[in-house]
C-alpha atoms as a PDB file:
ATOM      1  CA  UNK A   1     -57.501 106.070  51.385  1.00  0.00           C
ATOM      2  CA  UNK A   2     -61.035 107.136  49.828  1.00  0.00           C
ATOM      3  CA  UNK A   3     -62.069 109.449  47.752  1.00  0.00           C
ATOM      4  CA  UNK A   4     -64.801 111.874  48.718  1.00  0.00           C
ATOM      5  CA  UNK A   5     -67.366 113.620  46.877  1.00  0.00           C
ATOM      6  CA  UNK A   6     -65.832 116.601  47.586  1.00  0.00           C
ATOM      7  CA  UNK A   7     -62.777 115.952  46.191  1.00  0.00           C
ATOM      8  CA  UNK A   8     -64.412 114.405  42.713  1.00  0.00           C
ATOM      9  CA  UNK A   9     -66.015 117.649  42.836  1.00  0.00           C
ATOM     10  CA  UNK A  10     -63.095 119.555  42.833  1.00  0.00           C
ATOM     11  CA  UNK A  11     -61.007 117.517  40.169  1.00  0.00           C
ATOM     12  CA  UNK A  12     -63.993 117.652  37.779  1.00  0.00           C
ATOM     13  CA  UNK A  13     -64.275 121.879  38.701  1.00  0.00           C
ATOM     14  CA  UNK A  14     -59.750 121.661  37.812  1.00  0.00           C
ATOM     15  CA  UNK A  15     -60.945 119.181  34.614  1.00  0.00           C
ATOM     16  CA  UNK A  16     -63.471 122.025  33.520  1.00  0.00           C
ATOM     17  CA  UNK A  17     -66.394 119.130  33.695  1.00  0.00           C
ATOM     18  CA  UNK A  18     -69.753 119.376  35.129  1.00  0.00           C
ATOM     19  CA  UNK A  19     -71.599 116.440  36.455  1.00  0.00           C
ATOM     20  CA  UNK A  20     -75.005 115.984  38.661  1.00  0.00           C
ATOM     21  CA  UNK A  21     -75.536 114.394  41.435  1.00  0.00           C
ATOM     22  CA  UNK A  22     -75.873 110.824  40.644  1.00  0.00           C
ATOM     23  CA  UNK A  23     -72.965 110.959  38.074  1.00  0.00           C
ATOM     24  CA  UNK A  24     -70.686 112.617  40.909  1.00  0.00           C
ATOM     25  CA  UNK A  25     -71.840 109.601  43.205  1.00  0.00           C
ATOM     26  CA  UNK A  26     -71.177 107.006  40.348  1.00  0.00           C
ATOM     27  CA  UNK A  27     -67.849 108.420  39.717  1.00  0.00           C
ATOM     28  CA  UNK A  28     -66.710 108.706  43.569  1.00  0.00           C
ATOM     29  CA  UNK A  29     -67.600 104.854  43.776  1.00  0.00           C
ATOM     30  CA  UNK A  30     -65.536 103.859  40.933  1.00  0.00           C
ATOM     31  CA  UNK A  31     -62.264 105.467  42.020  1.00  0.00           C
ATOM     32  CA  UNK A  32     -62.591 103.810  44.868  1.00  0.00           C
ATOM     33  CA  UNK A  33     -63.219 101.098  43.189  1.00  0.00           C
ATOM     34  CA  UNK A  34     -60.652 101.409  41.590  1.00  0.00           C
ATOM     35  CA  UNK A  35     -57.581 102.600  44.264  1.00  0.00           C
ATOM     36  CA  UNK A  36     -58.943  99.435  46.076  1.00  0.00           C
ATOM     37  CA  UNK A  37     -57.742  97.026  43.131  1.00  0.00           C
ATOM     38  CA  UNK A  38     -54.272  99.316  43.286  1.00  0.00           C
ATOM     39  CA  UNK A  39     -54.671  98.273  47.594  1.00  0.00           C
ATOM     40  CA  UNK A  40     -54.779  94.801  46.033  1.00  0.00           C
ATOM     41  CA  UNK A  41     -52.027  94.760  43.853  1.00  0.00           C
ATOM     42  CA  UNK A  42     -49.782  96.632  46.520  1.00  0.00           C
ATOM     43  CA  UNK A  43     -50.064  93.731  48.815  1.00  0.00           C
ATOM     44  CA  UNK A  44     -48.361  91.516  46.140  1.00  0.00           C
ATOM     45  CA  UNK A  45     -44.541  91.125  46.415  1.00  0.00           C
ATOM     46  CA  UNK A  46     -42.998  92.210  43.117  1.00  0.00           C
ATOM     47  CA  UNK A  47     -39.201  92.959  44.377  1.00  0.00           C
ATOM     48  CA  UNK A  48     -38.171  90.042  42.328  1.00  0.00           C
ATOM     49  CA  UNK A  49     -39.866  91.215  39.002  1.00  0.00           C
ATOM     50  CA  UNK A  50     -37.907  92.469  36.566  1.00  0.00           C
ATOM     51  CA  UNK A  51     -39.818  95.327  34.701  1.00  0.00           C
ATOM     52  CA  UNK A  52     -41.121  95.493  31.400  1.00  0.00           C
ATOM     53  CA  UNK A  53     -41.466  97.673  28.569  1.00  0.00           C
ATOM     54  CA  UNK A  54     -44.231  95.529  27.321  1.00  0.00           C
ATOM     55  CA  UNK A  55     -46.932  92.980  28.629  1.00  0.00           C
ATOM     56  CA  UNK A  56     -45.624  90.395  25.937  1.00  0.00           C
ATOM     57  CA  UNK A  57     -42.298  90.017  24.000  1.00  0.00           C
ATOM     58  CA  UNK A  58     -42.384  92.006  20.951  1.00  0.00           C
ATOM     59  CA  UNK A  59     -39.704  91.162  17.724  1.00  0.00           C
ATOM     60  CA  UNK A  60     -40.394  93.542  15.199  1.00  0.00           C
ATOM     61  CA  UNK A  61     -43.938  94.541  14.854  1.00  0.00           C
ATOM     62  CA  UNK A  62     -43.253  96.063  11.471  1.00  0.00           C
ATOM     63  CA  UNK A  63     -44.293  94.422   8.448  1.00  0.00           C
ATOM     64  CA  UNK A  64     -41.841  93.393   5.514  1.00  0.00           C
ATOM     65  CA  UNK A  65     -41.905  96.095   2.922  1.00  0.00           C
ATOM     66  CA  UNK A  66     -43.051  94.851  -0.079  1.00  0.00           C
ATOM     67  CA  UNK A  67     -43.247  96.954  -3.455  1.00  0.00           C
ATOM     68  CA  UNK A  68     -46.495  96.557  -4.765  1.00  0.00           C
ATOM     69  CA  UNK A  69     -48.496  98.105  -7.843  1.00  0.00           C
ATOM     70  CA  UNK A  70     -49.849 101.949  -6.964  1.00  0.00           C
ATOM     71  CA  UNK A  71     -53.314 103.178  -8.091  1.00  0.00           C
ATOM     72  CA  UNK A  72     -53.301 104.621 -11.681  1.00  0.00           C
ATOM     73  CA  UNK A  73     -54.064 108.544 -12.284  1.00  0.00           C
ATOM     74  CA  UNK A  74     -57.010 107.847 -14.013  1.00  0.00           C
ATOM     75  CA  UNK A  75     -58.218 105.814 -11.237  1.00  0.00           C
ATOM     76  CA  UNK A  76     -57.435 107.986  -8.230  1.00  0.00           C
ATOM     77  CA  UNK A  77     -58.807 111.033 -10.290  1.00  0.00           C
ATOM     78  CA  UNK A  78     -62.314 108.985 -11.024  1.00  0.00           C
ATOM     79  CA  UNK A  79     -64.254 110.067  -8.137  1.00  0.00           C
ATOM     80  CA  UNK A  80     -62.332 113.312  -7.269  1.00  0.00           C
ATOM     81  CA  UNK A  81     -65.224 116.506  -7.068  1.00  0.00           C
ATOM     82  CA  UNK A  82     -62.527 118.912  -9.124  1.00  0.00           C
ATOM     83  CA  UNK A  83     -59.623 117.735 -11.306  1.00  0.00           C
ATOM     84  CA  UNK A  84     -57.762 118.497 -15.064  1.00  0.00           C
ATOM     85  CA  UNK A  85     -55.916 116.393 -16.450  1.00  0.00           C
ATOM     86  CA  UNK A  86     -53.191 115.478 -13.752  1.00  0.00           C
ATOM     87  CA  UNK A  87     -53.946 116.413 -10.515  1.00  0.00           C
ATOM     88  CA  UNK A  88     -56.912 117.207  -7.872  1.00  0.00           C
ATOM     89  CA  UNK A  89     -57.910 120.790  -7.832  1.00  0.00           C
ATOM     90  CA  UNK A  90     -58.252 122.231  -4.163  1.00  0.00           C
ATOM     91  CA  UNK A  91     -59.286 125.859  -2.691  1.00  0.00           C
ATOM     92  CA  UNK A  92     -56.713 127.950  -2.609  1.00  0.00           C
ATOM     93  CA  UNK A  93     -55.189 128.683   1.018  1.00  0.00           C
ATOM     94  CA  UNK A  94     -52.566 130.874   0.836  1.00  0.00           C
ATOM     95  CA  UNK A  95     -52.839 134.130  -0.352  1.00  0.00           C
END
């Protein structure tokens, strides 16, 4: 199965893009670029594959809490553009 011009056409009129005529050729020749690899990988026999949530065994990707020291006030108020003597002063956005 190809994909025409036509059709790249119409999924970039549904996608609310707008391409010339060289970018509309470019793109047409990588999707079927690109359903050929899927061709490819259809031909191989996977019935014996069990699936997988992930490419590679993941434990626990989370790291180890650790308490550490926080910023002082001073320091996180040093740079702030308005401030008193505790916190950061903002715009007010609720009337």
């Amino acid at each position: 199965m190809a994909v025409t011009k036509q059709e790249v056409e119409k999924i970039a009129e549904l996608a609310r893009l707008e391409f010339n005529e060289n970018e509309i050729a470019h793109l047409t020749n990588e999707m079927n670029q690109i359903l050929h690899h899927m061709d490819k990988l259809n031909e191989l026999d996977t019935s014996n594959v069990e699936p997988l949530l992930h490419p590679i065994e993941v434990k626990n990707v989370f790291r180890e809490d650790e308490l550490k020291e926080s910023i002082n006030r001073e320091d996180a108020l040093k740079n702030a553009p308005e401030k008193d003597e505790e916190f950061f002063k903002v715009p007010k956005v609720i009337g």
